[in-house]
C-alpha atoms as a PDB file:
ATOM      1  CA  UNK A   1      59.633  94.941 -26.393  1.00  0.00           C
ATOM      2  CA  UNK A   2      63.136  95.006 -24.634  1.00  0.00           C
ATOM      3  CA  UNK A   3      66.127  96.196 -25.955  1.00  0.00           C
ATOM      4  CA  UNK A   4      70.099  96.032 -25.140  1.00  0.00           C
ATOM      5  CA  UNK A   5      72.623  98.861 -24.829  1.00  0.00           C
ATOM      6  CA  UNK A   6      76.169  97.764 -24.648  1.00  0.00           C
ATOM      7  CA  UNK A   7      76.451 100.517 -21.318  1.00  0.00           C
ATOM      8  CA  UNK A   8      73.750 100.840 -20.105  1.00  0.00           C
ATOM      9  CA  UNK A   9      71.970  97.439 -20.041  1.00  0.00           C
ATOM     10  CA  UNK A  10      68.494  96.549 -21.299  1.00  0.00           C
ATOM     11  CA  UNK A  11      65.282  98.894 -21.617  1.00  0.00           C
ATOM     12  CA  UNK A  12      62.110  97.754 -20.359  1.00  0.00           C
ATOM     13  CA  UNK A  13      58.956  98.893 -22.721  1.00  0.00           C
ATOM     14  CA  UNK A  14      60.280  99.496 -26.140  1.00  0.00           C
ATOM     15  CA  UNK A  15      57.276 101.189 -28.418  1.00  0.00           C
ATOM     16  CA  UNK A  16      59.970 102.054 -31.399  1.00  0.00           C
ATOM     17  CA  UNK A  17      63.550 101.730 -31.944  1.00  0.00           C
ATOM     18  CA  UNK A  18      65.947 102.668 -34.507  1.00  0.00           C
ATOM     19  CA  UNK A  19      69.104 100.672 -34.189  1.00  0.00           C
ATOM     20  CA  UNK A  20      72.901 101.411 -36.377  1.00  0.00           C
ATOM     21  CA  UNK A  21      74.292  98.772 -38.816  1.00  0.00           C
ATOM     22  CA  UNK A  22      75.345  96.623 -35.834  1.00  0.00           C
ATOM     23  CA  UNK A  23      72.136  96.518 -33.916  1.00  0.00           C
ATOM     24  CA  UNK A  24      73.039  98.792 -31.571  1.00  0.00           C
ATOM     25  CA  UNK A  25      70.353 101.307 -30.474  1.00  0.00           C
ATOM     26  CA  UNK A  26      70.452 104.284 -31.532  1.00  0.00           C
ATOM     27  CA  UNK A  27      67.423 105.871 -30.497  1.00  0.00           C
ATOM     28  CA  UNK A  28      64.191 104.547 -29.207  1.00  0.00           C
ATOM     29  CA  UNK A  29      60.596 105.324 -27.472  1.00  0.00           C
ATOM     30  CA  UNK A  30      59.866 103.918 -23.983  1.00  0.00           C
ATOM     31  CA  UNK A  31      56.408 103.213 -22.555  1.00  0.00           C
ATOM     32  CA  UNK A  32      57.403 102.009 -18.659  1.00  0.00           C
ATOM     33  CA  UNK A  33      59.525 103.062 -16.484  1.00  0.00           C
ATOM     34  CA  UNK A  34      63.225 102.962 -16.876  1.00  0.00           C
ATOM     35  CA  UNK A  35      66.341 104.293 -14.401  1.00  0.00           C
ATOM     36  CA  UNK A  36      69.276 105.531 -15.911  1.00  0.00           C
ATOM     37  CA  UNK A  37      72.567 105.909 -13.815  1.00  0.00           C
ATOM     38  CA  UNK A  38      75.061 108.520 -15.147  1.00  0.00           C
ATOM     39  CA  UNK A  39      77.495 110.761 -13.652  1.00  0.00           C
ATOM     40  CA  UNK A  40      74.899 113.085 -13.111  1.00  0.00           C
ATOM     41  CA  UNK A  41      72.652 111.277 -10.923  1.00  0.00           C
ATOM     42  CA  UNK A  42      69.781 108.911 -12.025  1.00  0.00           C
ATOM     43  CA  UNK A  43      67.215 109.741 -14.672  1.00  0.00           C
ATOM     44  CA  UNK A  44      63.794 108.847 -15.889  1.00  0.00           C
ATOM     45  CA  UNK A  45      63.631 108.689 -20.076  1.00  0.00           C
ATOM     46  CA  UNK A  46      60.017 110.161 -20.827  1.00  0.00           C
ATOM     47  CA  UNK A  47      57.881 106.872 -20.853  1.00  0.00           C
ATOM     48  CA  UNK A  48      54.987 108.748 -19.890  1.00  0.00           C
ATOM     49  CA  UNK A  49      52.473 111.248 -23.111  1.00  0.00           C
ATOM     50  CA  UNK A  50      49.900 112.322 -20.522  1.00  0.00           C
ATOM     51  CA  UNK A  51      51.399 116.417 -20.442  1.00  0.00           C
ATOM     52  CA  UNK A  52      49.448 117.764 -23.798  1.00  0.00           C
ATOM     53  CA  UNK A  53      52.359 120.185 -24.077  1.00  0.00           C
ATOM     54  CA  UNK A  54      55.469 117.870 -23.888  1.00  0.00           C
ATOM     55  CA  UNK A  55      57.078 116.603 -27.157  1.00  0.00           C
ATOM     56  CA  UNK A  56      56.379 113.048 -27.645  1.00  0.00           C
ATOM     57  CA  UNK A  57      59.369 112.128 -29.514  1.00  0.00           C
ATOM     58  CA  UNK A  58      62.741 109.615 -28.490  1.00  0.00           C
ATOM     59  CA  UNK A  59      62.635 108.941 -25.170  1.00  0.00           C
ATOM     60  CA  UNK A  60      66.849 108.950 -25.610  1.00  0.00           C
ATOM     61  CA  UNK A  61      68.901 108.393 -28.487  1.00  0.00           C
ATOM     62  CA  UNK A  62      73.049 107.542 -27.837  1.00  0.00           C
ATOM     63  CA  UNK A  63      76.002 107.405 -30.151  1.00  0.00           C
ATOM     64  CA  UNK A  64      77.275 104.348 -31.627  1.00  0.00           C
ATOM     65  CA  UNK A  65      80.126 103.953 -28.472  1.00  0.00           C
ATOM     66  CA  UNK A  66      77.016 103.650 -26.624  1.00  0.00           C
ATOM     67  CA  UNK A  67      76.788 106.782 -24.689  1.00  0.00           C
ATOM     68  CA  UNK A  68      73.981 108.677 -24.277  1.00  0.00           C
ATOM     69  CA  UNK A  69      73.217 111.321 -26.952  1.00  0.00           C
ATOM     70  CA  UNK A  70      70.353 112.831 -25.935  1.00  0.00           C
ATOM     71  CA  UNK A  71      67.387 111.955 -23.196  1.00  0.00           C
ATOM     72  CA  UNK A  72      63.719 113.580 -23.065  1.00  0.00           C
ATOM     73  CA  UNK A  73      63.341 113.002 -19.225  1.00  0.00           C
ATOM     74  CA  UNK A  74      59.885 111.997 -17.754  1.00  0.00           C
ATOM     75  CA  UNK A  75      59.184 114.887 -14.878  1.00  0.00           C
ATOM     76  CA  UNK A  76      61.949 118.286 -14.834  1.00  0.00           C
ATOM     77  CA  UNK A  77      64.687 116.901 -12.723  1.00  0.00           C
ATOM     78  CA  UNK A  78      67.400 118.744 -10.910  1.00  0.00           C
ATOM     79  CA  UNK A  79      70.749 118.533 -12.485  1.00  0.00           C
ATOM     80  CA  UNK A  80      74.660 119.665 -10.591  1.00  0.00           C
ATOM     81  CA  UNK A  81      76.817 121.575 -12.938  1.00  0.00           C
ATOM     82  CA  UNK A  82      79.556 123.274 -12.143  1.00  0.00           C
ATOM     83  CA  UNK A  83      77.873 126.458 -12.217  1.00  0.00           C
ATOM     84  CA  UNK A  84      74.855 125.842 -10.716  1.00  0.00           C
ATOM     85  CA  UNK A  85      71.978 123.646 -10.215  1.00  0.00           C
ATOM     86  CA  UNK A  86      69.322 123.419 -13.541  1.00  0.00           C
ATOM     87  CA  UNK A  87      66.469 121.709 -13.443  1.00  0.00           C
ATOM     88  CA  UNK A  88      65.987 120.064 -17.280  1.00  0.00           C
ATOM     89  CA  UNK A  89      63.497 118.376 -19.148  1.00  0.00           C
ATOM     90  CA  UNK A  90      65.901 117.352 -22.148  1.00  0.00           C
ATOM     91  CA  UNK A  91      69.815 116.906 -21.539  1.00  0.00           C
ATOM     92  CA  UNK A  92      72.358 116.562 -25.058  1.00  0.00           C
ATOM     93  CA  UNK A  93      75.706 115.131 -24.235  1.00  0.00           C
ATOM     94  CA  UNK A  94      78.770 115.023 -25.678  1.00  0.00           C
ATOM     95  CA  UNK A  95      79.815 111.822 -26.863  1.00  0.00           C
ATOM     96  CA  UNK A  96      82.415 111.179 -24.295  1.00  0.00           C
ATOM     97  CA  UNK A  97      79.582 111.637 -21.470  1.00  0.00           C
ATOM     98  CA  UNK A  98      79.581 115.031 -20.511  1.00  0.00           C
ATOM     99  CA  UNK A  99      76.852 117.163 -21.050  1.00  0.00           C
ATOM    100  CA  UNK A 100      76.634 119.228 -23.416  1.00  0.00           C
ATOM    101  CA  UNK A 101      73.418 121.236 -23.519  1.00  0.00           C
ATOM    102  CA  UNK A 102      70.185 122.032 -21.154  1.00  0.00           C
ATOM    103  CA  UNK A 103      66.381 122.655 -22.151  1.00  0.00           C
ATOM    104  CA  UNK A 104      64.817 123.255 -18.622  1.00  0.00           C
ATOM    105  CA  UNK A 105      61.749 122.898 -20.674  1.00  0.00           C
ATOM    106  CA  UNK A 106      60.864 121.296 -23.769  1.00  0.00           C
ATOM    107  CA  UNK A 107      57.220 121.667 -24.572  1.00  0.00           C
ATOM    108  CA  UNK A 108      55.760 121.656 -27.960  1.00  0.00           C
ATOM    109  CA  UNK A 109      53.918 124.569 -29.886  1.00  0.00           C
ATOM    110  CA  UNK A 110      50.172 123.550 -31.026  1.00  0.00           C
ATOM    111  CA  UNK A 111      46.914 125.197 -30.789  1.00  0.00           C
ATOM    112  CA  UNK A 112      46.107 124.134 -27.525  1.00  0.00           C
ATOM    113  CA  UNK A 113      49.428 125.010 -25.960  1.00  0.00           C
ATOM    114  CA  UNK A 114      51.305 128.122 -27.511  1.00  0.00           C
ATOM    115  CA  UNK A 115      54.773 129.474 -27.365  1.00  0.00           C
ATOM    116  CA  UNK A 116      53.300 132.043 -24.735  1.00  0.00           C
ATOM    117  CA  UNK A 117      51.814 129.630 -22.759  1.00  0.00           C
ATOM    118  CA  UNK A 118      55.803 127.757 -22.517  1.00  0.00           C
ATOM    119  CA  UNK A 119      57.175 131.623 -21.779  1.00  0.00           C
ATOM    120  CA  UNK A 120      54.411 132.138 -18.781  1.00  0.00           C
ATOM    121  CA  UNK A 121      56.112 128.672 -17.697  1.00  0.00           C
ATOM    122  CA  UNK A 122      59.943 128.975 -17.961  1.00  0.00           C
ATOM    123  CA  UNK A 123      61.488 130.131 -14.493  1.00  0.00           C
ATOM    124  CA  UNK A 124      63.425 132.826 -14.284  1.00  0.00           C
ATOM    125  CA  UNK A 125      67.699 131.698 -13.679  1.00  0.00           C
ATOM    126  CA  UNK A 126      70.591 133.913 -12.484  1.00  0.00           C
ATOM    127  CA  UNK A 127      74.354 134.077 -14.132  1.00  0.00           C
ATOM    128  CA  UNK A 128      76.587 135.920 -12.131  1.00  0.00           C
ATOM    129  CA  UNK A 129      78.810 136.304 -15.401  1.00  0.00           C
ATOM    130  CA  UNK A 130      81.973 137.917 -15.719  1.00  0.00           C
ATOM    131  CA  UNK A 131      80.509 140.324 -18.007  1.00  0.00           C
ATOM    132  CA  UNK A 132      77.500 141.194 -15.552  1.00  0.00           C
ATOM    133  CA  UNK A 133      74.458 139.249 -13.907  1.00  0.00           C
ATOM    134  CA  UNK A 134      71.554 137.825 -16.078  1.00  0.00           C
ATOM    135  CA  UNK A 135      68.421 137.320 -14.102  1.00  0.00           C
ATOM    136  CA  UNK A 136      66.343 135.955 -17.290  1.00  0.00           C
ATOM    137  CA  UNK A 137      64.058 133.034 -18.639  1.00  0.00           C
ATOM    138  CA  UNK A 138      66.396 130.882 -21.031  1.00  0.00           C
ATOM    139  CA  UNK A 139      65.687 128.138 -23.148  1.00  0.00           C
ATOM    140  CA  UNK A 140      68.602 126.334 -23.415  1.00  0.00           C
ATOM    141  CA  UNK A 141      72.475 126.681 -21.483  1.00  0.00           C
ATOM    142  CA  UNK A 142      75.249 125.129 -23.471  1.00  0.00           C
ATOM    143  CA  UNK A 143      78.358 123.752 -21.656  1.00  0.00           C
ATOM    144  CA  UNK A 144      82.633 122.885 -22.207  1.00  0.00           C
ATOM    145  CA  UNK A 145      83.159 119.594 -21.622  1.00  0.00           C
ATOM    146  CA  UNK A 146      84.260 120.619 -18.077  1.00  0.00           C
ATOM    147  CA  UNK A 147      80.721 122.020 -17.004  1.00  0.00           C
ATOM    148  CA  UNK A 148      82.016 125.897 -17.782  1.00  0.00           C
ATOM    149  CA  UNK A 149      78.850 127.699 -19.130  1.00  0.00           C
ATOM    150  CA  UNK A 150      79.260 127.870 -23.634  1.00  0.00           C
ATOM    151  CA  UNK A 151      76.037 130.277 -24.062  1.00  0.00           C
ATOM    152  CA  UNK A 152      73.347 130.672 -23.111  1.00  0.00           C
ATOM    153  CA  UNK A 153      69.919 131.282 -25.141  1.00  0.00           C
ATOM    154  CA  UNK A 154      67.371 133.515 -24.037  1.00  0.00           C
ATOM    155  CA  UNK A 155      63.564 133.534 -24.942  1.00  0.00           C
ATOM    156  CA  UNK A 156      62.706 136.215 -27.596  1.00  0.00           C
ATOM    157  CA  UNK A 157      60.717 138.182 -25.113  1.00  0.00           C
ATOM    158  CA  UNK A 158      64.057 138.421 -22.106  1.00  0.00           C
ATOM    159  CA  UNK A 159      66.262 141.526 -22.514  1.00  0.00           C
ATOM    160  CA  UNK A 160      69.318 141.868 -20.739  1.00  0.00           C
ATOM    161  CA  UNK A 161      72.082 144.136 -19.847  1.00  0.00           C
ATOM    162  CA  UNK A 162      75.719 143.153 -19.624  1.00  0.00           C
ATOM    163  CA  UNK A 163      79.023 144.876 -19.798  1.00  0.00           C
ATOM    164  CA  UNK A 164      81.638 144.850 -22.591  1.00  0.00           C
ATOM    165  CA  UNK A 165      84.070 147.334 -24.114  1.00  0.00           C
ATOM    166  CA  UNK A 166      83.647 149.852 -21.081  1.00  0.00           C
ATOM    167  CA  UNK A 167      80.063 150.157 -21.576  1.00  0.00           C
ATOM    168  CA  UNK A 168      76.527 148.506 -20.933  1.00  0.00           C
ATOM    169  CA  UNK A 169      74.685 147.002 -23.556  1.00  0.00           C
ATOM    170  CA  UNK A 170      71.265 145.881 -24.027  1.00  0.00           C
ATOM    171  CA  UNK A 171      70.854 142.236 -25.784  1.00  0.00           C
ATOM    172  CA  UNK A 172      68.653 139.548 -26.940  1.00  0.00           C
ATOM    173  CA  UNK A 173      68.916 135.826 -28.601  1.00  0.00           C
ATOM    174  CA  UNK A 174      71.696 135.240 -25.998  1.00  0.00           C
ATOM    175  CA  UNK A 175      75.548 135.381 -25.400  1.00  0.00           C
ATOM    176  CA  UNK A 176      78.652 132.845 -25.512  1.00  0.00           C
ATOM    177  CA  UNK A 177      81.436 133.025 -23.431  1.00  0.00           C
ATOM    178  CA  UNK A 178      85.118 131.622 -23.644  1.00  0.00           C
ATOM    179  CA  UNK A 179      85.883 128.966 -21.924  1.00  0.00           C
ATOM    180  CA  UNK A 180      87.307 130.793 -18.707  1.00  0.00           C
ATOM    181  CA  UNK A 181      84.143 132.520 -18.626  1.00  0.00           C
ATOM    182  CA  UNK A 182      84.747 136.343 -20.725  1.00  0.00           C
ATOM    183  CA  UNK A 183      82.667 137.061 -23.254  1.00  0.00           C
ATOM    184  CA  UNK A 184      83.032 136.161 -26.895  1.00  0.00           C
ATOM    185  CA  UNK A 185      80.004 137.286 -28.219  1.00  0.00           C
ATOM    186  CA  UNK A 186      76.349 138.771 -27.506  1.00  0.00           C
ATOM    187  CA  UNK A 187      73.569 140.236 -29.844  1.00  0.00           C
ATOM    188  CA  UNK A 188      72.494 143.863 -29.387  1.00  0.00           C
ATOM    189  CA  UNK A 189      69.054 144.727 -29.548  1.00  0.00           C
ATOM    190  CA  UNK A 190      69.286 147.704 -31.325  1.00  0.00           C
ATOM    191  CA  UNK A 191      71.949 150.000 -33.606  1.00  0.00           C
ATOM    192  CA  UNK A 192      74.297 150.362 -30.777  1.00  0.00           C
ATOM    193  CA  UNK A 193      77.229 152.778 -31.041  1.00  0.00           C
ATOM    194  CA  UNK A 194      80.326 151.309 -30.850  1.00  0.00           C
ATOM    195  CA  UNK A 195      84.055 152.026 -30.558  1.00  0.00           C
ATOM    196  CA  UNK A 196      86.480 150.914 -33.597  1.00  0.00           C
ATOM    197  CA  UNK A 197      89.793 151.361 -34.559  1.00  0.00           C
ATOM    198  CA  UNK A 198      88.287 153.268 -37.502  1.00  0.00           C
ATOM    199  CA  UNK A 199      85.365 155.486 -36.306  1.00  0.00           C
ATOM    200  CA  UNK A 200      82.255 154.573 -34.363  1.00  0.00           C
ATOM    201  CA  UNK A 201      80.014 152.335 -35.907  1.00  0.00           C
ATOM    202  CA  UNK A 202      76.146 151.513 -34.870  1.00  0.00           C
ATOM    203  CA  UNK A 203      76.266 147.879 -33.984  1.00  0.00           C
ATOM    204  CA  UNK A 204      73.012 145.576 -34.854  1.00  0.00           C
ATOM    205  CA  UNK A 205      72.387 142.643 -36.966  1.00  0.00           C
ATOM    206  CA  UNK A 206      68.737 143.044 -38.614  1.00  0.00           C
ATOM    207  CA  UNK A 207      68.674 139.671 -39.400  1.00  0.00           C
ATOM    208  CA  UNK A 208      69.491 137.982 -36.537  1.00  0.00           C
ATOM    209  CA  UNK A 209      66.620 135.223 -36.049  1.00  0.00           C
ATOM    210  CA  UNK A 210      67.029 134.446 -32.272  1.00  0.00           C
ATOM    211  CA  UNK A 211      67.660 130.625 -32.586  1.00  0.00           C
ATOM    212  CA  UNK A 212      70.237 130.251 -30.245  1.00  0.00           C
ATOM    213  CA  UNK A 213      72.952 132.381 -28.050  1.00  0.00           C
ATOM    214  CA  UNK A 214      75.981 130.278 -29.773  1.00  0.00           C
ATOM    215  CA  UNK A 215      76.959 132.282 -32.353  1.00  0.00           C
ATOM    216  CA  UNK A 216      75.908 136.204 -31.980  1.00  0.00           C
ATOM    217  CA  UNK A 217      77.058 139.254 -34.639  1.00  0.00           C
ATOM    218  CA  UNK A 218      79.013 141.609 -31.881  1.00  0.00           C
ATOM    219  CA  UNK A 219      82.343 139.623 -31.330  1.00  0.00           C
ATOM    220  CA  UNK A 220      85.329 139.540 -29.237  1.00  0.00           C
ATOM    221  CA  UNK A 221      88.810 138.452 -28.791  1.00  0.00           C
ATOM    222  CA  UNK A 222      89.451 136.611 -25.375  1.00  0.00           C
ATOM    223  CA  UNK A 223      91.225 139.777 -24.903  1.00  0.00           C
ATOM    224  CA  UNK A 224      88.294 141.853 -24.676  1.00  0.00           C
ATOM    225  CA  UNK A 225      89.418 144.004 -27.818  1.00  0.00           C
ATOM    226  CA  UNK A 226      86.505 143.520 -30.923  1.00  0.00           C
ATOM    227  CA  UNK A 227      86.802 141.269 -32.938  1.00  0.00           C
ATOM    228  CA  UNK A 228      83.413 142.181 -35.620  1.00  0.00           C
ATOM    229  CA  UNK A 229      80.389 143.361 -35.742  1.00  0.00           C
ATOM    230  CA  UNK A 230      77.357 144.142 -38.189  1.00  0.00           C
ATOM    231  CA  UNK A 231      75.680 147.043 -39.049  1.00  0.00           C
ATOM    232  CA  UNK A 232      72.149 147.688 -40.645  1.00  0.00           C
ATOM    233  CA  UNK A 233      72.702 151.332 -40.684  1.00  0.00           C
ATOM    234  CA  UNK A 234      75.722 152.443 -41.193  1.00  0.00           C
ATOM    235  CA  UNK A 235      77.474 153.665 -44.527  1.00  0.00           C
ATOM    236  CA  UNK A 236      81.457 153.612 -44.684  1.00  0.00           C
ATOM    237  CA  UNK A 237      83.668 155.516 -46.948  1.00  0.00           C
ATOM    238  CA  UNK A 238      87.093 154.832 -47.716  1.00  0.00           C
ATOM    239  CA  UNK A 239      89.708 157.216 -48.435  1.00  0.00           C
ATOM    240  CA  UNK A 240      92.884 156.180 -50.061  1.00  0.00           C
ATOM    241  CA  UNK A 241      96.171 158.345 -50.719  1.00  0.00           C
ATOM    242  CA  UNK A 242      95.359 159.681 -53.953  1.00  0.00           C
ATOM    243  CA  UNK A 243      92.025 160.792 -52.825  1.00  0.00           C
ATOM    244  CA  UNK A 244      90.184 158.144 -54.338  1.00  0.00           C
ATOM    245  CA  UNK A 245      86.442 157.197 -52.085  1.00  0.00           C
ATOM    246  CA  UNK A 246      84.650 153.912 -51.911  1.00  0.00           C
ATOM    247  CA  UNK A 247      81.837 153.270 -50.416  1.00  0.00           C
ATOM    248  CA  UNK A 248      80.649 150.409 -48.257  1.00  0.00           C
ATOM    249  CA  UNK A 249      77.016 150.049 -47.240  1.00  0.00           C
ATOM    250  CA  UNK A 250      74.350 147.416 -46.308  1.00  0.00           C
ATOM    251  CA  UNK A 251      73.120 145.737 -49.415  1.00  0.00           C
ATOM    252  CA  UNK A 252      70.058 144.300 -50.217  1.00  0.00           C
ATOM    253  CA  UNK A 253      67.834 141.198 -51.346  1.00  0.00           C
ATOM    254  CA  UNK A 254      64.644 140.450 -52.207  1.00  0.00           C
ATOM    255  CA  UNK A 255      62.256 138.707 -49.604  1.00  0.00           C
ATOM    256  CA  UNK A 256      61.999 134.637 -50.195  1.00  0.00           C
ATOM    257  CA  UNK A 257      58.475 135.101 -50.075  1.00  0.00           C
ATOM    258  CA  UNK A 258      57.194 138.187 -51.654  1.00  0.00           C
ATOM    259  CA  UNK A 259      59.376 139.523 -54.855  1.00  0.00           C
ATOM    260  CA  UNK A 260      58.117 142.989 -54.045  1.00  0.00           C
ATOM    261  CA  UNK A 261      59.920 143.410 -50.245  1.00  0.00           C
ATOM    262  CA  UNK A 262      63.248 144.128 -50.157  1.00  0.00           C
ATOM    263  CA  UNK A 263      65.415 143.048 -47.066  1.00  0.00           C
ATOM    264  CA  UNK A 264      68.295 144.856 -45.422  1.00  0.00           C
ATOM    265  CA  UNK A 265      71.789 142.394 -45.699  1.00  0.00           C
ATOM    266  CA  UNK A 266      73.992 143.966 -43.129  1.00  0.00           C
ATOM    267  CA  UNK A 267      78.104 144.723 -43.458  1.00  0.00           C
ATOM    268  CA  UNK A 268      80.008 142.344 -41.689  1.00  0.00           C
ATOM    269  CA  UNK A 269      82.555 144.237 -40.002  1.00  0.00           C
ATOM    270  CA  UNK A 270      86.200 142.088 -38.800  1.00  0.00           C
ATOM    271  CA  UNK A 271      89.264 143.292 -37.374  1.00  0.00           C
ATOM    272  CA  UNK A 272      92.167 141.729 -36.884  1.00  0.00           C
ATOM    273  CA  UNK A 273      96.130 143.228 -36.151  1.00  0.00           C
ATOM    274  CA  UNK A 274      96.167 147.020 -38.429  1.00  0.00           C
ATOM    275  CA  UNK A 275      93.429 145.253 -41.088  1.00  0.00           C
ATOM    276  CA  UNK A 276      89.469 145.860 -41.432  1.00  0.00           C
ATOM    277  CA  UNK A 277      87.564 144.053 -43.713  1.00  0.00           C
ATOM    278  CA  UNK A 278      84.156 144.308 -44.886  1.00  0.00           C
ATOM    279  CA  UNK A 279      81.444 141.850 -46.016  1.00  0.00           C
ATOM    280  CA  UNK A 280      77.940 142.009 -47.956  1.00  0.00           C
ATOM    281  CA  UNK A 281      78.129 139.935 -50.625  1.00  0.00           C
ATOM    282  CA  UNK A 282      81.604 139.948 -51.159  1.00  0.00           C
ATOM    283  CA  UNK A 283      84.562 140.225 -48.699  1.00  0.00           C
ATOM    284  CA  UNK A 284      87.245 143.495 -48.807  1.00  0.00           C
ATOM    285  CA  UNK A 285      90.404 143.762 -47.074  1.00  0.00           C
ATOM    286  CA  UNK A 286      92.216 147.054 -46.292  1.00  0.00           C
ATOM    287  CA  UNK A 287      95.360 148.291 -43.652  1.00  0.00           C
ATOM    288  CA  UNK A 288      93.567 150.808 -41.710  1.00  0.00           C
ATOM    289  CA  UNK A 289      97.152 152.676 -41.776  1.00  0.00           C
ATOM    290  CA  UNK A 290      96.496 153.059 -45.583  1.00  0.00           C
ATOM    291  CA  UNK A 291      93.074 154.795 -45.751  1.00  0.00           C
ATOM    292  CA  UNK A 292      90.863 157.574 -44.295  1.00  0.00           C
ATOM    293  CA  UNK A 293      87.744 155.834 -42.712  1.00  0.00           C
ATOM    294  CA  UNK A 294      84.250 158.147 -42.620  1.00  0.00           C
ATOM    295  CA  UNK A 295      81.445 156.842 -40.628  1.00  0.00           C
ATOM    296  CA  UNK A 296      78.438 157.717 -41.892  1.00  0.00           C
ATOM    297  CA  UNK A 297      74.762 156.784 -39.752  1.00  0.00           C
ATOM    298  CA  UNK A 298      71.913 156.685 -42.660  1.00  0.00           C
ATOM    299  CA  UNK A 299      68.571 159.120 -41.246  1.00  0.00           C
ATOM    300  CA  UNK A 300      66.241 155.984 -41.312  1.00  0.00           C
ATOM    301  CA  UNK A 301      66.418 152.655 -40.356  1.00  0.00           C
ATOM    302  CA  UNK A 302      66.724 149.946 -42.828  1.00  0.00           C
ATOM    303  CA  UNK A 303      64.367 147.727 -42.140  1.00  0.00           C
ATOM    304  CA  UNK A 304      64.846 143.971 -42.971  1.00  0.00           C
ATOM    305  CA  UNK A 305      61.152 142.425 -43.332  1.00  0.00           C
ATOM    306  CA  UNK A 306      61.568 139.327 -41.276  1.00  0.00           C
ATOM    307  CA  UNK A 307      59.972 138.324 -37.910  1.00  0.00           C
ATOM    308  CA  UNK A 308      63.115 139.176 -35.451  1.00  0.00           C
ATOM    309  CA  UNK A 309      63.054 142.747 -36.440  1.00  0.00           C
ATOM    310  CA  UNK A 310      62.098 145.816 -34.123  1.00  0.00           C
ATOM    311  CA  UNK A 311      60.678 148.830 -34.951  1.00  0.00           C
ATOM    312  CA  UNK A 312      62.279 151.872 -34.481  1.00  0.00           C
END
């Protein structure tokens, strides 16, 4: 079977297609060979399923203007960012052309080929970030639309070290970065003490599931100031004028799964101007001027039962 794009011409060995309302492709499976040109050089869609641990799935899928959405490539090919060189085995793009996202591999998970045996495979990259060097195994970089590094996702097994708030910290899952390359948010592996404008505070989200570096618990302004943070541990009490205390500490819920576990549901901790807030279930609001903050550190870790957690 061939098929049409409006951009990019027709596509030579067809095995299934899924097209939008006006018969325009919209994703399909190739069998032979096909060359795609794009501003990033020419690339192979997957055509071949003789690699047991590649993901046999659309060969490349584009958005109704025509542009490519997404493209499984055939062999790991070498790609020019403005950052660096990547080699990838699935590109996402933004739907005005640029590319949006990196896998440099993209195996599948099956009983012949685990999620170890993909680890053992990744190649170490190196970031030299404005917040530190990263010399890690990722599995995905996201990009701006102008090729600046968005985040960057490391396996669950990398640890890394970068700086932030006039210290080092130790993370996992992965960071994001503004677009002018400072920081705007990474994921500590562990309570982490931190610096507020009302007290120190152990930083660390126990239910952080590692999916991607995008969106991380410790936040920052562009300015470098924080912006939030969670805390698993940590029990605050506030103070008002008249003497009155309440008390803010993690909450908890009951595990999907088993009614007898009980999981840890961290405080959400923002800042903004002379205001805190705090979030478990419920969001509260206070002037920091107003109020007497006391940091409290609980004696033993609260444990959320779920498959990201460490033991302490």
């Amino acid at each position: 079977m061939r098929e049409a794009n409006k951009k990019y011409g027709i596509l030579k060995g067809v095995s299934s297609c899924e097209t939008y309302s006006d018969g325009e492709i919209k994703s399909c499976r190739l069998n032979e060979y096909n060359l795609i040109e794009t501003p990033y050089g020419l690339l192979v869609p997957q055509y071949e399923d003789s690699e047991a641990r590649r993901k046999y799935k659309d060969s490349i899928s584009f958005y109704e203007n025509g542009e490519i959405k997404s493209i499984s490539l055939n062999k790991a090919t070498e790609i020019e960012m403005k950052s660096d060189v990547y080699k990838a085995e699935r590109i996402l793009f933004y739907e005005s052309g640029e590319i949006r996202c990196i896998f440099p591999l993209d195996g599948k998970v099956t009983g012949y080929w685990t999620e170890e045996n993909e680890y053992e495979l990744a190649e170490k990259l190196s970031f030299d970030l404005k917040c530190g060097k990263l010399d890690n195994k990722v599995i995905n970089i996201r990009f701006y639309k102008d090729g600046a590094i968005k985040s960057i996702t490391l396996w669950p097994q990398e640890r890394a070290k970068i700086k932030a708030l006039d210290q080092e910290l130790e993370i996992h899952i992965g960071l994001s970065l503004y677009q002018d390359g400072l920081l705007e948010s990474c994921e500590p592996i562990q309570p982490t003490p931190i610096e507020t404008p009302i007290g120190t505070i152990m930083a660390y989200d126990c239910e952080s599931l590692g999916i991607n570096g995008d969106i991380n618990s410790l936040k920052f302004y562009r300015s470098g100031e924080l912006k939030s943070l969670k805390t698993s541990t940590d029990i605050i009490e506030i103070t008002n004028k008249e003497g009155n205390i309440t008390i803010i500490e993690p909450g908890s819920k009951t595990h999907p799964f088993n009614n007898e576990i009980k999981m840890t549901v961290p405080v959400t901790i923002e800042f903004e101007d002379n205001s805190v807030s705090f979030t478990v279930f419920e969001k509260e609001s206070y002037q920091i001027s107003d109020y007497k903050f006391t940091i409290k550190n609980s004696a033993a870790m609260m444990k959320s039962q779920c498959a990201s957690c460490i033991e302490l």
